[in-house]
C-alpha atoms as a PDB file:
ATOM      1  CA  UNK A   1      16.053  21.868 -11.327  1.00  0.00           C
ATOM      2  CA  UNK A   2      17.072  18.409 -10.190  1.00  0.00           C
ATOM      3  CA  UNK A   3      21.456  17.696 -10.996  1.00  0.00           C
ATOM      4  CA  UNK A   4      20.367  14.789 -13.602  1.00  0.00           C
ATOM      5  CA  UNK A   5      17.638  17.382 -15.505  1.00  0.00           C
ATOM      6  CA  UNK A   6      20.652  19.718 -15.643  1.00  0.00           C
ATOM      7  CA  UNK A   7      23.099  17.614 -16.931  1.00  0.00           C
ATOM      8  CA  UNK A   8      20.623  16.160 -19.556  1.00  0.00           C
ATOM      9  CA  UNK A   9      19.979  19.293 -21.407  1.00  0.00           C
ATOM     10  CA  UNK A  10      22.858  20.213 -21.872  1.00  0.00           C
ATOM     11  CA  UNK A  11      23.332  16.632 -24.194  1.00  0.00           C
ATOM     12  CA  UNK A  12      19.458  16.652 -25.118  1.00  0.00           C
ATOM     13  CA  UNK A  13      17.859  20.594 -26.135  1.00  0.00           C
ATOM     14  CA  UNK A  14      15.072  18.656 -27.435  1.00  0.00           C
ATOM     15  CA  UNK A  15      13.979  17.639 -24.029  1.00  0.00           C
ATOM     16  CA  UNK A  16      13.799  21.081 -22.818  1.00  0.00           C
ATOM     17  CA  UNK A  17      10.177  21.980 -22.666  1.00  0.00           C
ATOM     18  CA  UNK A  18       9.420  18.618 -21.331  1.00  0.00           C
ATOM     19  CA  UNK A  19      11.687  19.068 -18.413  1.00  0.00           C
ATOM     20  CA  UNK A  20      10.965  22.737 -18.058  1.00  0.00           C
ATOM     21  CA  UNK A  21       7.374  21.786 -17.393  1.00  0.00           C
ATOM     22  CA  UNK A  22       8.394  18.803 -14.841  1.00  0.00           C
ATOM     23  CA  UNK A  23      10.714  21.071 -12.966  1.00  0.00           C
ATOM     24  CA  UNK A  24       7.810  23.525 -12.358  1.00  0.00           C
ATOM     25  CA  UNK A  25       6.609  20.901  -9.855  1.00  0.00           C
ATOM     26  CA  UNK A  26       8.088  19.518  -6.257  1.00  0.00           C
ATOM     27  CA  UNK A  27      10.526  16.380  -6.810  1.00  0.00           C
ATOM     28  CA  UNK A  28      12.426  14.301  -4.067  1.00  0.00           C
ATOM     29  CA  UNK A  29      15.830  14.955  -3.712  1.00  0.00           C
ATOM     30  CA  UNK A  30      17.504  11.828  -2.462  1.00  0.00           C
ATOM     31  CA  UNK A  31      19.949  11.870  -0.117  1.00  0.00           C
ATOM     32  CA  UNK A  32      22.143   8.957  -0.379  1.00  0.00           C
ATOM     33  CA  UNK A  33      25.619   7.649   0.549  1.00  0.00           C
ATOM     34  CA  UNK A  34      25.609   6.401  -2.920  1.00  0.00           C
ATOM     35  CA  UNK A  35      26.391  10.248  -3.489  1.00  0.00           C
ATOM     36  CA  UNK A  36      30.328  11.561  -2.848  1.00  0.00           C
ATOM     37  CA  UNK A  37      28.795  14.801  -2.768  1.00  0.00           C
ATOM     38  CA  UNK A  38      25.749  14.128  -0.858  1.00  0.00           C
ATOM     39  CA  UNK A  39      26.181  17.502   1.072  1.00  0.00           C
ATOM     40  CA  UNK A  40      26.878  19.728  -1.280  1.00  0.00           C
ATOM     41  CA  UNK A  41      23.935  18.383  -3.663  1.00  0.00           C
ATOM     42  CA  UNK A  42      21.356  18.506  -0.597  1.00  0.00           C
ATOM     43  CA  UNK A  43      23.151  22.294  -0.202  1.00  0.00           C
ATOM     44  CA  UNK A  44      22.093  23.209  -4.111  1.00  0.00           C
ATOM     45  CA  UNK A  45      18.560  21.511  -3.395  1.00  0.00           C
ATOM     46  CA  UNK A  46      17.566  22.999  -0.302  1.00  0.00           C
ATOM     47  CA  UNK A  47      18.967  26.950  -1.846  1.00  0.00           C
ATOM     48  CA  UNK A  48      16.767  25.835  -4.916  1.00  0.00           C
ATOM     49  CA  UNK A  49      13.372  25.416  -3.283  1.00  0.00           C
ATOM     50  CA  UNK A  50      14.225  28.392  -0.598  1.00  0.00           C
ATOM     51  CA  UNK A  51      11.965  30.892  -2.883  1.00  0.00           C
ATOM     52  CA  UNK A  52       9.250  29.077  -3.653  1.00  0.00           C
ATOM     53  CA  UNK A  53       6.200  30.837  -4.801  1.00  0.00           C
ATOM     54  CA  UNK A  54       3.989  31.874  -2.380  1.00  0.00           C
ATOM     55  CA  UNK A  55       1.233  29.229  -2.267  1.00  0.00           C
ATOM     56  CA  UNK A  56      -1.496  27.514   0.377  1.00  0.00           C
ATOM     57  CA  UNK A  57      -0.391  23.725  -1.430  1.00  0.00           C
ATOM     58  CA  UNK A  58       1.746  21.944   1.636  1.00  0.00           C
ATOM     59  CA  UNK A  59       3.557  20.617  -0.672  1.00  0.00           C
ATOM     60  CA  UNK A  60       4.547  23.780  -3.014  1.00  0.00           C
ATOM     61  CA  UNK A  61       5.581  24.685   0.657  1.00  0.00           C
ATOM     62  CA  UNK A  62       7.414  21.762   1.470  1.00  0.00           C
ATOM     63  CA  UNK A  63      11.599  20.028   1.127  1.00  0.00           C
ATOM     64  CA  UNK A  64      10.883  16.430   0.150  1.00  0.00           C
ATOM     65  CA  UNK A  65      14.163  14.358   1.045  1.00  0.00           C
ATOM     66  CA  UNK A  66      14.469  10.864   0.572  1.00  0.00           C
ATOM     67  CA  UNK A  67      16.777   9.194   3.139  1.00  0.00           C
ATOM     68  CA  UNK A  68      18.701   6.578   1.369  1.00  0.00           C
ATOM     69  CA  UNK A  69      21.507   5.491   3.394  1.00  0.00           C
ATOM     70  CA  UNK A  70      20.937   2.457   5.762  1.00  0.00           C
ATOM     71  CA  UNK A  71      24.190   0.147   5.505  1.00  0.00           C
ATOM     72  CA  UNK A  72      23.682  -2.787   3.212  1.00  0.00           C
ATOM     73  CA  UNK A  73      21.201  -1.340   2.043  1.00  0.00           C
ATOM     74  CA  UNK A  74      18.992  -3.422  -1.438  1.00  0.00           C
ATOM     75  CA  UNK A  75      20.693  -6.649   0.424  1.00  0.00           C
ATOM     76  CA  UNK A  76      18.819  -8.783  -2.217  1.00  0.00           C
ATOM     77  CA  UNK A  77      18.593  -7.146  -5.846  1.00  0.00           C
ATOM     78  CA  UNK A  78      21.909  -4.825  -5.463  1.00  0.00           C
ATOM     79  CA  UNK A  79      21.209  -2.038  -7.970  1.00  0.00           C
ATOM     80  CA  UNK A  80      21.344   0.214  -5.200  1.00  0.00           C
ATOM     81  CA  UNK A  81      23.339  -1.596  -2.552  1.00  0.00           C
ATOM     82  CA  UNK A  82      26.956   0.594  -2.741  1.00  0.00           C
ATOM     83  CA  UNK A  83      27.577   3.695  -0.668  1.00  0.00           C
ATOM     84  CA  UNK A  84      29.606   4.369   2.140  1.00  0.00           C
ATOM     85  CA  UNK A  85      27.756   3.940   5.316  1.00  0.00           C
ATOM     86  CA  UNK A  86      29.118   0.374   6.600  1.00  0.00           C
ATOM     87  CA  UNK A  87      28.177   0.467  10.281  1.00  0.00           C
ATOM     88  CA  UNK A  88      25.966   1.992  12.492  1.00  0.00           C
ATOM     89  CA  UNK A  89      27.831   4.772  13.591  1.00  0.00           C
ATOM     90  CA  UNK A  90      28.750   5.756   9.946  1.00  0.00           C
ATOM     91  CA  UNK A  91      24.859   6.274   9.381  1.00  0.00           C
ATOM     92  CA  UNK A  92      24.612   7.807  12.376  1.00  0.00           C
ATOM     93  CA  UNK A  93      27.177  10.528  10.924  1.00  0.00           C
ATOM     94  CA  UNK A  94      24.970  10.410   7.882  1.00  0.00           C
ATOM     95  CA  UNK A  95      22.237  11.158   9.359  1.00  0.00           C
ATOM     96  CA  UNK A  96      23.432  13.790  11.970  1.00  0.00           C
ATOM     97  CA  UNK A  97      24.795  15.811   8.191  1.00  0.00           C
ATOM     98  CA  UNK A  98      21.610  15.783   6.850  1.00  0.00           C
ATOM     99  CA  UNK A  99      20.091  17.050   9.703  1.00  0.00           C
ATOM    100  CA  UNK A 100      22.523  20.080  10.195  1.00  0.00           C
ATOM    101  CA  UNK A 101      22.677  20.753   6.736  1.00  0.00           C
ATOM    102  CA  UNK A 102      19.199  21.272   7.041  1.00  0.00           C
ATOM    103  CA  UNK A 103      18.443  24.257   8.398  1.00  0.00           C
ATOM    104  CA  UNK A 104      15.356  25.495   6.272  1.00  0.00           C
ATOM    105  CA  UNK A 105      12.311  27.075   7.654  1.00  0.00           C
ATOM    106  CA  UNK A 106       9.724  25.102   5.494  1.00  0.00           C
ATOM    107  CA  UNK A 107       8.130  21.745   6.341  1.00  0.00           C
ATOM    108  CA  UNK A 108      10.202  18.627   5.471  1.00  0.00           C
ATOM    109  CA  UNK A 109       8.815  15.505   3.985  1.00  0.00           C
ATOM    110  CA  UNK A 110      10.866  12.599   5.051  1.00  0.00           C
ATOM    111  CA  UNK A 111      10.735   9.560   3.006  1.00  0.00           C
ATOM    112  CA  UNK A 112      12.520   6.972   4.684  1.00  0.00           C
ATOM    113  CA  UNK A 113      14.721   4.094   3.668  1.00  0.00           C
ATOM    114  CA  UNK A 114      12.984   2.698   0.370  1.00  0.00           C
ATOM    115  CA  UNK A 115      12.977  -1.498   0.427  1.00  0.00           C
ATOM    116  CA  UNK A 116      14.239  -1.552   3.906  1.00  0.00           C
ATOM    117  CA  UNK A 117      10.495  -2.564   5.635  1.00  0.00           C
ATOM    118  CA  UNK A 118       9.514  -4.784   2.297  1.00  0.00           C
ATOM    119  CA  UNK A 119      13.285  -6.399   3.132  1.00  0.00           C
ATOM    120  CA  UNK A 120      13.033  -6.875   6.204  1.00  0.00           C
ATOM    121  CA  UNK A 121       9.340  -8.506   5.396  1.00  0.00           C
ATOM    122  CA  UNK A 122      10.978 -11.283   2.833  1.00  0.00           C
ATOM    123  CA  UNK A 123      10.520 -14.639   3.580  1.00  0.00           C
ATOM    124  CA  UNK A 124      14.302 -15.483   3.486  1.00  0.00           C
ATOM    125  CA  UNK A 125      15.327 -13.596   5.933  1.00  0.00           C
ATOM    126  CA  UNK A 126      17.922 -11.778   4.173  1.00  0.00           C
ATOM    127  CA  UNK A 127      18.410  -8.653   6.204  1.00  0.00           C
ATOM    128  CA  UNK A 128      19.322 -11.056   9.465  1.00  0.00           C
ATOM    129  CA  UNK A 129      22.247  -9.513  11.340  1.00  0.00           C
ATOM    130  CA  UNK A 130      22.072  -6.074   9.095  1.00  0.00           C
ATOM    131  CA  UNK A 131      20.400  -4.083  12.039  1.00  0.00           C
ATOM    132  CA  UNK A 132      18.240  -2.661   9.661  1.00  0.00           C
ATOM    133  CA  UNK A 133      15.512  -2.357  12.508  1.00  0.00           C
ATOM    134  CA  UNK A 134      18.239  -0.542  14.754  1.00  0.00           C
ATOM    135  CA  UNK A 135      18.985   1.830  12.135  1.00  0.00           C
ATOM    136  CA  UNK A 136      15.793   2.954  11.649  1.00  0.00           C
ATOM    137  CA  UNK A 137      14.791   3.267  14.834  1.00  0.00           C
ATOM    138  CA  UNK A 138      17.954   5.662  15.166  1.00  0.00           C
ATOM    139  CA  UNK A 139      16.757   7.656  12.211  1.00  0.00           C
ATOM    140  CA  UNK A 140      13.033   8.393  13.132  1.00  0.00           C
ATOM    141  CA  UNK A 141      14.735   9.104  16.434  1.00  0.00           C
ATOM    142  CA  UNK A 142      17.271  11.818  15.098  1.00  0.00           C
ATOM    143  CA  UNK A 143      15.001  13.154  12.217  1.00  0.00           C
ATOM    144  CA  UNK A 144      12.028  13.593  13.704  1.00  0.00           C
ATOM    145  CA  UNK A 145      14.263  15.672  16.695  1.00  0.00           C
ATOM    146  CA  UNK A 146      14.896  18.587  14.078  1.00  0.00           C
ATOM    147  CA  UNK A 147      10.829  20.010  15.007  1.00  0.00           C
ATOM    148  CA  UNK A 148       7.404  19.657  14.852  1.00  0.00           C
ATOM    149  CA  UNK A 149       6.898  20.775  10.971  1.00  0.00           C
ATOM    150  CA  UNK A 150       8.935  17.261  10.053  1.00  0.00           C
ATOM    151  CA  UNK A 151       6.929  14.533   8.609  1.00  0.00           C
ATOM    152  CA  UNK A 152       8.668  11.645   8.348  1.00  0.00           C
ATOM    153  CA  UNK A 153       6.986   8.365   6.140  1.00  0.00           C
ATOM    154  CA  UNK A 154       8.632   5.094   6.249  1.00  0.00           C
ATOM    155  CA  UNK A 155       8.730   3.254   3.147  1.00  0.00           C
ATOM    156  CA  UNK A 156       6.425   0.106   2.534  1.00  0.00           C
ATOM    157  CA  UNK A 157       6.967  -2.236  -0.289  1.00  0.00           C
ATOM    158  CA  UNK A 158       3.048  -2.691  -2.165  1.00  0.00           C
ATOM    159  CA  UNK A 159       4.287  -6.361  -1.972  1.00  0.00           C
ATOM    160  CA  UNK A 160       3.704  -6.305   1.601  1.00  0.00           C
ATOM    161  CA  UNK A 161       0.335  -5.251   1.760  1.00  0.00           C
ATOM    162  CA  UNK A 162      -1.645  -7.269  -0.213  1.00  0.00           C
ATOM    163  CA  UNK A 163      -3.442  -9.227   1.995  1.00  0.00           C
ATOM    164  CA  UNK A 164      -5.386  -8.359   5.929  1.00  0.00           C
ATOM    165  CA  UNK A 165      -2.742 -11.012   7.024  1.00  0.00           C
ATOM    166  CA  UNK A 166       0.104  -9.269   5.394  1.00  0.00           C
ATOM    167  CA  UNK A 167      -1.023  -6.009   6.033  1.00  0.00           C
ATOM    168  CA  UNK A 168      -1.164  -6.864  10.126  1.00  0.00           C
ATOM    169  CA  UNK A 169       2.576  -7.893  10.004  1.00  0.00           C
ATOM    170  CA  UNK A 170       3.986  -5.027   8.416  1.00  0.00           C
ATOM    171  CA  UNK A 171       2.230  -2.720  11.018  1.00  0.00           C
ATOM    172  CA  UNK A 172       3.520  -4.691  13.738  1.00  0.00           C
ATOM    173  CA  UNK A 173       6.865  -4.495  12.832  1.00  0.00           C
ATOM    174  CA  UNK A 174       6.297  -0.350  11.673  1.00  0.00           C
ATOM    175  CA  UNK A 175       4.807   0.163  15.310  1.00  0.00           C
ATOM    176  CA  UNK A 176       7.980  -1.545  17.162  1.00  0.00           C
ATOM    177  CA  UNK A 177       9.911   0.643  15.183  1.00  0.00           C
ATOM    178  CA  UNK A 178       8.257   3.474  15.450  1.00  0.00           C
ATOM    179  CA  UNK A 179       7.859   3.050  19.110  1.00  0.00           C
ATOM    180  CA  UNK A 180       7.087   5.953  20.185  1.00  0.00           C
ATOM    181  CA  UNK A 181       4.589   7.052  16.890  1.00  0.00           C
ATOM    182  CA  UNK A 182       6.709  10.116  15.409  1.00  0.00           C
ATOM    183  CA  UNK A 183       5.846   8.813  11.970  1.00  0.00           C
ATOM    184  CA  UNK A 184       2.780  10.248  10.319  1.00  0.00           C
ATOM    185  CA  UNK A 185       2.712   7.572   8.386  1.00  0.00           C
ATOM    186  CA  UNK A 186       4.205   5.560   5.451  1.00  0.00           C
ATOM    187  CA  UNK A 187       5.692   5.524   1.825  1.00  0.00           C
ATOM    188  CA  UNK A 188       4.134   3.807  -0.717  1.00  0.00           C
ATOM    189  CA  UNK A 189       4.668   3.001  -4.692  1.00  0.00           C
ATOM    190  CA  UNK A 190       8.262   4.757  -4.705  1.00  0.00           C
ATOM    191  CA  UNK A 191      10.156   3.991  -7.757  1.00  0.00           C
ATOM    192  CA  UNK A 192       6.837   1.593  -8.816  1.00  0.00           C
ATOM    193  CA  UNK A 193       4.244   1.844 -11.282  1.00  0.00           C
ATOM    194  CA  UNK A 194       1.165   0.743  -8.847  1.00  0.00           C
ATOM    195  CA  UNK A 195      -1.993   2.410  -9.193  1.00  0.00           C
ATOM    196  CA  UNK A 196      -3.159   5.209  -7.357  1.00  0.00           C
ATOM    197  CA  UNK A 197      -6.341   2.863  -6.631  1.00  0.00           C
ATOM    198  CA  UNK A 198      -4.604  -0.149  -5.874  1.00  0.00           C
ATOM    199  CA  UNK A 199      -2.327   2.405  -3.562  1.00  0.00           C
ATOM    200  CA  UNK A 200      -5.364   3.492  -1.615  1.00  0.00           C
ATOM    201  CA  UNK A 201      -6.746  -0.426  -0.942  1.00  0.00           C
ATOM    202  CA  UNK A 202      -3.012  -0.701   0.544  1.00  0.00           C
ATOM    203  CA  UNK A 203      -3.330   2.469   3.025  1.00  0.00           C
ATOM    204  CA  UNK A 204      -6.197   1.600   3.776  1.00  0.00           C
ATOM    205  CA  UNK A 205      -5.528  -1.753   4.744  1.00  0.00           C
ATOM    206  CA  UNK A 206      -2.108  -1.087   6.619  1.00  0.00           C
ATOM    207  CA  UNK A 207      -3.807   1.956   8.486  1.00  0.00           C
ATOM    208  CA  UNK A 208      -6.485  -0.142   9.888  1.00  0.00           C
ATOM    209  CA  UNK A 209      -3.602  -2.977  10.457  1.00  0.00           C
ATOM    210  CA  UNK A 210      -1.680  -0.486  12.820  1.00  0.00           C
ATOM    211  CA  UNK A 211      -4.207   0.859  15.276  1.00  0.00           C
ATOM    212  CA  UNK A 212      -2.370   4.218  14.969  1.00  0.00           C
ATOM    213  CA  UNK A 213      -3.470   7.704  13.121  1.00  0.00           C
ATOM    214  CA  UNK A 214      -1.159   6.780  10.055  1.00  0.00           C
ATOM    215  CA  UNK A 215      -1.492   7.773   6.991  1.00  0.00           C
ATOM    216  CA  UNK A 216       0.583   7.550   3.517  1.00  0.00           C
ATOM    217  CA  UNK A 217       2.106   9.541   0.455  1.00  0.00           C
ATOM    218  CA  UNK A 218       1.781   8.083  -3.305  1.00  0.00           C
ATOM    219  CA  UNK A 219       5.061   8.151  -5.481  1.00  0.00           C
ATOM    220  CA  UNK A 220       2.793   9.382  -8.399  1.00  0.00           C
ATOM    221  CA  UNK A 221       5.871   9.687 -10.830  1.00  0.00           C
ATOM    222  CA  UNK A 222       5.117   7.117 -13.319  1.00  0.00           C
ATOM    223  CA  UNK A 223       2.014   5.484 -12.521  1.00  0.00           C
ATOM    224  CA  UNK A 224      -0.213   7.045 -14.925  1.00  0.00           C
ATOM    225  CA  UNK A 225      -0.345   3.363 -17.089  1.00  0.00           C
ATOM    226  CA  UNK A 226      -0.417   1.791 -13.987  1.00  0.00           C
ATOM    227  CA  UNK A 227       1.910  -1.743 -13.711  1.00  0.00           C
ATOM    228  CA  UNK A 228       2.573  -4.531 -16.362  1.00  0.00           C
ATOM    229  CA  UNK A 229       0.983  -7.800 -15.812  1.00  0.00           C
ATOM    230  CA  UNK A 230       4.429  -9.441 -14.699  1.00  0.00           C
ATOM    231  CA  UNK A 231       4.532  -6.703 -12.009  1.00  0.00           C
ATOM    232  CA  UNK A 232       8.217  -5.894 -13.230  1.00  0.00           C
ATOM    233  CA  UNK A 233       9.662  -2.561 -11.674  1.00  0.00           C
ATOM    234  CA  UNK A 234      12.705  -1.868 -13.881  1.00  0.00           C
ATOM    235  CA  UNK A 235      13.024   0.628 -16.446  1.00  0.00           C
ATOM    236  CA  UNK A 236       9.068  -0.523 -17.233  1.00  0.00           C
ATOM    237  CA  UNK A 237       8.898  -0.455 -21.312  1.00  0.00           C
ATOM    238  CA  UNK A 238       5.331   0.935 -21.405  1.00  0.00           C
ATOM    239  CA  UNK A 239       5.115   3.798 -18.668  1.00  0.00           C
ATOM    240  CA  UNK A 240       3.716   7.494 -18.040  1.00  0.00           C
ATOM    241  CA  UNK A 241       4.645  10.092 -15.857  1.00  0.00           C
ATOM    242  CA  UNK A 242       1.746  10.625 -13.282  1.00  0.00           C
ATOM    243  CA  UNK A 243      -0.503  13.086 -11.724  1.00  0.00           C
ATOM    244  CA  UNK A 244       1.963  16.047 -10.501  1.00  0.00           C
ATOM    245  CA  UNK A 245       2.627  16.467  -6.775  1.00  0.00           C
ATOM    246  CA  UNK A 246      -0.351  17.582  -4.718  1.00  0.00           C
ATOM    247  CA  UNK A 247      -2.344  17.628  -1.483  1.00  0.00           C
ATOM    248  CA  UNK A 248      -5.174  17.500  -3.294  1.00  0.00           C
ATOM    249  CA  UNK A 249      -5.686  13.380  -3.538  1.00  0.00           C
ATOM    250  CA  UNK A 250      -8.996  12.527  -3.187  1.00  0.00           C
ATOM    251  CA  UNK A 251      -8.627  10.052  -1.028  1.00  0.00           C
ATOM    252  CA  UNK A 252      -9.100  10.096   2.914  1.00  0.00           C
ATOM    253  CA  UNK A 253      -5.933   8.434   3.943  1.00  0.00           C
ATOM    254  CA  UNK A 254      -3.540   9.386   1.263  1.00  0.00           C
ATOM    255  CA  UNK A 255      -2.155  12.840   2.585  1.00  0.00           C
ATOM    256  CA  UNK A 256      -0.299  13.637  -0.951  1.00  0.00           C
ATOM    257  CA  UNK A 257       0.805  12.528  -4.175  1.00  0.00           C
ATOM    258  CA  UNK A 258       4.641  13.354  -4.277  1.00  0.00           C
ATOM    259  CA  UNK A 259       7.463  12.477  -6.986  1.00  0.00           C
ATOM    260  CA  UNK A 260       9.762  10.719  -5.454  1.00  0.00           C
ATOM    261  CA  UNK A 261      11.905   8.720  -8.097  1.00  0.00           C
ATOM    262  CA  UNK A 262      12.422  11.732 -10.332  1.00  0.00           C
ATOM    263  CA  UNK A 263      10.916  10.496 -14.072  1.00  0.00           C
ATOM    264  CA  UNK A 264      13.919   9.812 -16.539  1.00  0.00           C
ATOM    265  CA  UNK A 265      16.225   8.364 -13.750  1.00  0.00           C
ATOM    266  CA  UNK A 266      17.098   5.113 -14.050  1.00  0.00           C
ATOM    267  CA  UNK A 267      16.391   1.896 -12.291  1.00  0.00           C
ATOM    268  CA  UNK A 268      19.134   0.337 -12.422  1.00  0.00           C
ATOM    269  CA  UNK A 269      21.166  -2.010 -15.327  1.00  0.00           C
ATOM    270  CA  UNK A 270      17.785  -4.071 -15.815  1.00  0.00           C
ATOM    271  CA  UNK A 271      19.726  -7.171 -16.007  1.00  0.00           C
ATOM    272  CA  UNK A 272      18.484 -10.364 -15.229  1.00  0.00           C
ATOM    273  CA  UNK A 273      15.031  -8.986 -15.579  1.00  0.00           C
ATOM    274  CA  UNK A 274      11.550  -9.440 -17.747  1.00  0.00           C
ATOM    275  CA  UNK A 275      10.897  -9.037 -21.317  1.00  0.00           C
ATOM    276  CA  UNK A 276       9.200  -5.388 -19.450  1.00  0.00           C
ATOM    277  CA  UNK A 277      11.987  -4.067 -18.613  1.00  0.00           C
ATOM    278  CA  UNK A 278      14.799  -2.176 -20.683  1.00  0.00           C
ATOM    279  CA  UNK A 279      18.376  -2.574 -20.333  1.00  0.00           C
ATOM    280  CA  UNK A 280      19.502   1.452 -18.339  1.00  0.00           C
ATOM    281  CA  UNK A 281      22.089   2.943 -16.772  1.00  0.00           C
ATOM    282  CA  UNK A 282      23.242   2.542 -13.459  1.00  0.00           C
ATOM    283  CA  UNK A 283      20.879   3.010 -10.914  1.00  0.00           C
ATOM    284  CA  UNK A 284      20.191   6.978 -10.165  1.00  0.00           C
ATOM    285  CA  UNK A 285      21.755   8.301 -13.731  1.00  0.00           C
ATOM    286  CA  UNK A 286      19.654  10.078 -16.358  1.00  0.00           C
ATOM    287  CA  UNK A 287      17.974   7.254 -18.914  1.00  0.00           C
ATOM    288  CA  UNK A 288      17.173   9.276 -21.665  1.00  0.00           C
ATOM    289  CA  UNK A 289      14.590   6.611 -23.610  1.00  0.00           C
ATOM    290  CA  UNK A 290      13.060   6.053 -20.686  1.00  0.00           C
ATOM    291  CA  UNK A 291      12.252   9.727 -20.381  1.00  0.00           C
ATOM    292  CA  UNK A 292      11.110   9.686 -23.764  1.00  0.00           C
ATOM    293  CA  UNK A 293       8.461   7.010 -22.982  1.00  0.00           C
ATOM    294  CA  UNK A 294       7.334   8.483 -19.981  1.00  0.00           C
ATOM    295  CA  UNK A 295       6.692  11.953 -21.076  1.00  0.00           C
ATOM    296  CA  UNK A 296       5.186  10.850 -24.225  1.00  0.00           C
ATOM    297  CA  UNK A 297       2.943   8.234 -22.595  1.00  0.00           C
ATOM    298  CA  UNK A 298       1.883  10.358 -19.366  1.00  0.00           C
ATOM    299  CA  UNK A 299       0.160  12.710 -17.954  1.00  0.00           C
ATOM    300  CA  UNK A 300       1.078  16.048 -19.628  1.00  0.00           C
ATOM    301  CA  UNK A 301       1.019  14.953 -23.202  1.00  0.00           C
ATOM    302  CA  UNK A 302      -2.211  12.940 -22.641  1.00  0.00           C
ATOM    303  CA  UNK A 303      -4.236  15.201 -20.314  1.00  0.00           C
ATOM    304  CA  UNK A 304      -2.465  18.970 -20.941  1.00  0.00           C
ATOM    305  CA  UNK A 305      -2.019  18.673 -24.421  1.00  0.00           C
ATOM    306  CA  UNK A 306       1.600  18.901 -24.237  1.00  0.00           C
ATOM    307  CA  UNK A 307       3.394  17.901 -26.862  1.00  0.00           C
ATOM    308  CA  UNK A 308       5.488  14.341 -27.575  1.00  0.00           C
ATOM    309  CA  UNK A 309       8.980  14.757 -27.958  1.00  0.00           C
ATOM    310  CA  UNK A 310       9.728  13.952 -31.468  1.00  0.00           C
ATOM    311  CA  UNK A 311      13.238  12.134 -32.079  1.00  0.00           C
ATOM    312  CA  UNK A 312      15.145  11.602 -35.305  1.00  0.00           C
END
């Protein structure tokens, strides 16, 4: 069970069943310099998932780990940007942790450096003299060292994708860096509300874009509405939790539907945002309304009969 699931039952009984069932299923841990105790939490996560149940689903079988580090990281929003990795060499260190803390047997999904491609993609050029493209070039490099059961996915902003035009600069700049193609592909929808439709038009579009065998993961976690019209991403008012992890898509290109923003944690303050978003917690901490609207508005409660948590 994920630290913020833990934490929130022991202030909320009532969400007990609801999380019970959720933590039956694969989520992300993120890894992030946000974290002062990012090694001992990637420690309690990788001892969690050490006996999983025997199983031919890749990813019952699999350590997902989101890498959330790169220095200056959210350069344009904020929510997200603190942590301690100011300089190359610090995320070097970061990274170089992860990777000996990291000594399990079973397959490792790498999800890599949410916003940094869709930054690095914004027309204002905000990211200039970060080194974001250094970095991760650096941490494909190191991560995808460890051995051949890695799969590392960079992450790709939907935003980025939504045209042939669009779709062909992204993939240039994903090829130059991944130069020498130890991706297997890239991230899409994390911490969104996108479609898993709409995601598929985007894989689609980006794999043809790059030339290369690529292919992508869904972030699955709250998509079952799908998006508002104003495309917000906060703290979205009227959301689900989506279809639970599998490898089992039904879609050629999409290699598996994964949780990677664990449902219930927040966005971020939602300040400054739409009339679709709710005012939350710092980004990362345990939103408890939130939860509440995504369990009772997704996929267990609609599809598996599950019931709605009642409050008072």
């Amino acid at each position: 069970m994920i630290c913020s699931y833990a934490c929130a039952l022991k202030e909320h009984p009532e969400l007990t069943e609801a999380i019970e069932t959720l933590s039956k299923h694969p989520i992300a841990h993120w890894y992030t310099d946000r974290d002062p105790s990012a090694k001992e939490n990637l420690d309690a996560y990788l001892n969690t998932n050490e006996d999983c149940q025997e199983t031919d689903e890749p990813v019952l079988q699999s350590d997902v780990i989101v890498v959330y580090g790169l220095p200056s990281k959210d350069c344009k929003d904020h929510f997200s940007s603190d942590g301690y990795n100011k300089t190359t060499e610090d995320y070097k260190c970061f990274l170089q942790l992860l990777k000996e803390t990291n000594r399990s047997k079973k397959r490792t999904i790498y999800i890599l450096e949410p916003d940094a491609i869709g930054l690095l993609m914004d027309p204002d050029g905000v990211t200039k003299g970060l080194k974001y493209e250094k970095n991760l070039r650096m941490a494909i490099k190191m991560l995808s060292c460890r051995d051949s059961s890695s799969e590392i996915y960079i992450d790709i902003g939907y935003w980025c994708l939504g045209s042939d035009e669009q779709a062909a600069k992204v993939a240039k700049l994903v090829n130059y860096i991944d130069k020498h193609n130890k991706c297997k592909g890239i991230a899409l929808n994390t911490s969104n509300y996108r479609s898993n439709a709409e995601m598929d038009v985007s894989c689609e579009r980006f794999c043809r874009a790059s030339r290369r065998n690529y292919s992508c993961i869904v972030d699955t976690s709250r998509n079952y509405l799908g998006p508002p019209a104003s495309g917000e991403w906060c703290n979205v008012k009227h959301a689900g939790i989506g279809f639970p992890p599998t490898s089992s898509t039904g879609y050629k290109c999409i290699d598996y539907f994964l949780w990677v923003k664990p449902p219930g944690e927040s966005d971020g303050e939602g300040t400054d945002r739409s009339s679709d978003a709710m005012l939350g917690p710092p980004a990362g901490n345990f939103f408890y309304e939130h939860f509440l609207i995504l369990w009772n508005n997704g996929y267990f409660v609609r599809e598996q009969e599950a019931s709605k948590i009642k409050t008072h």
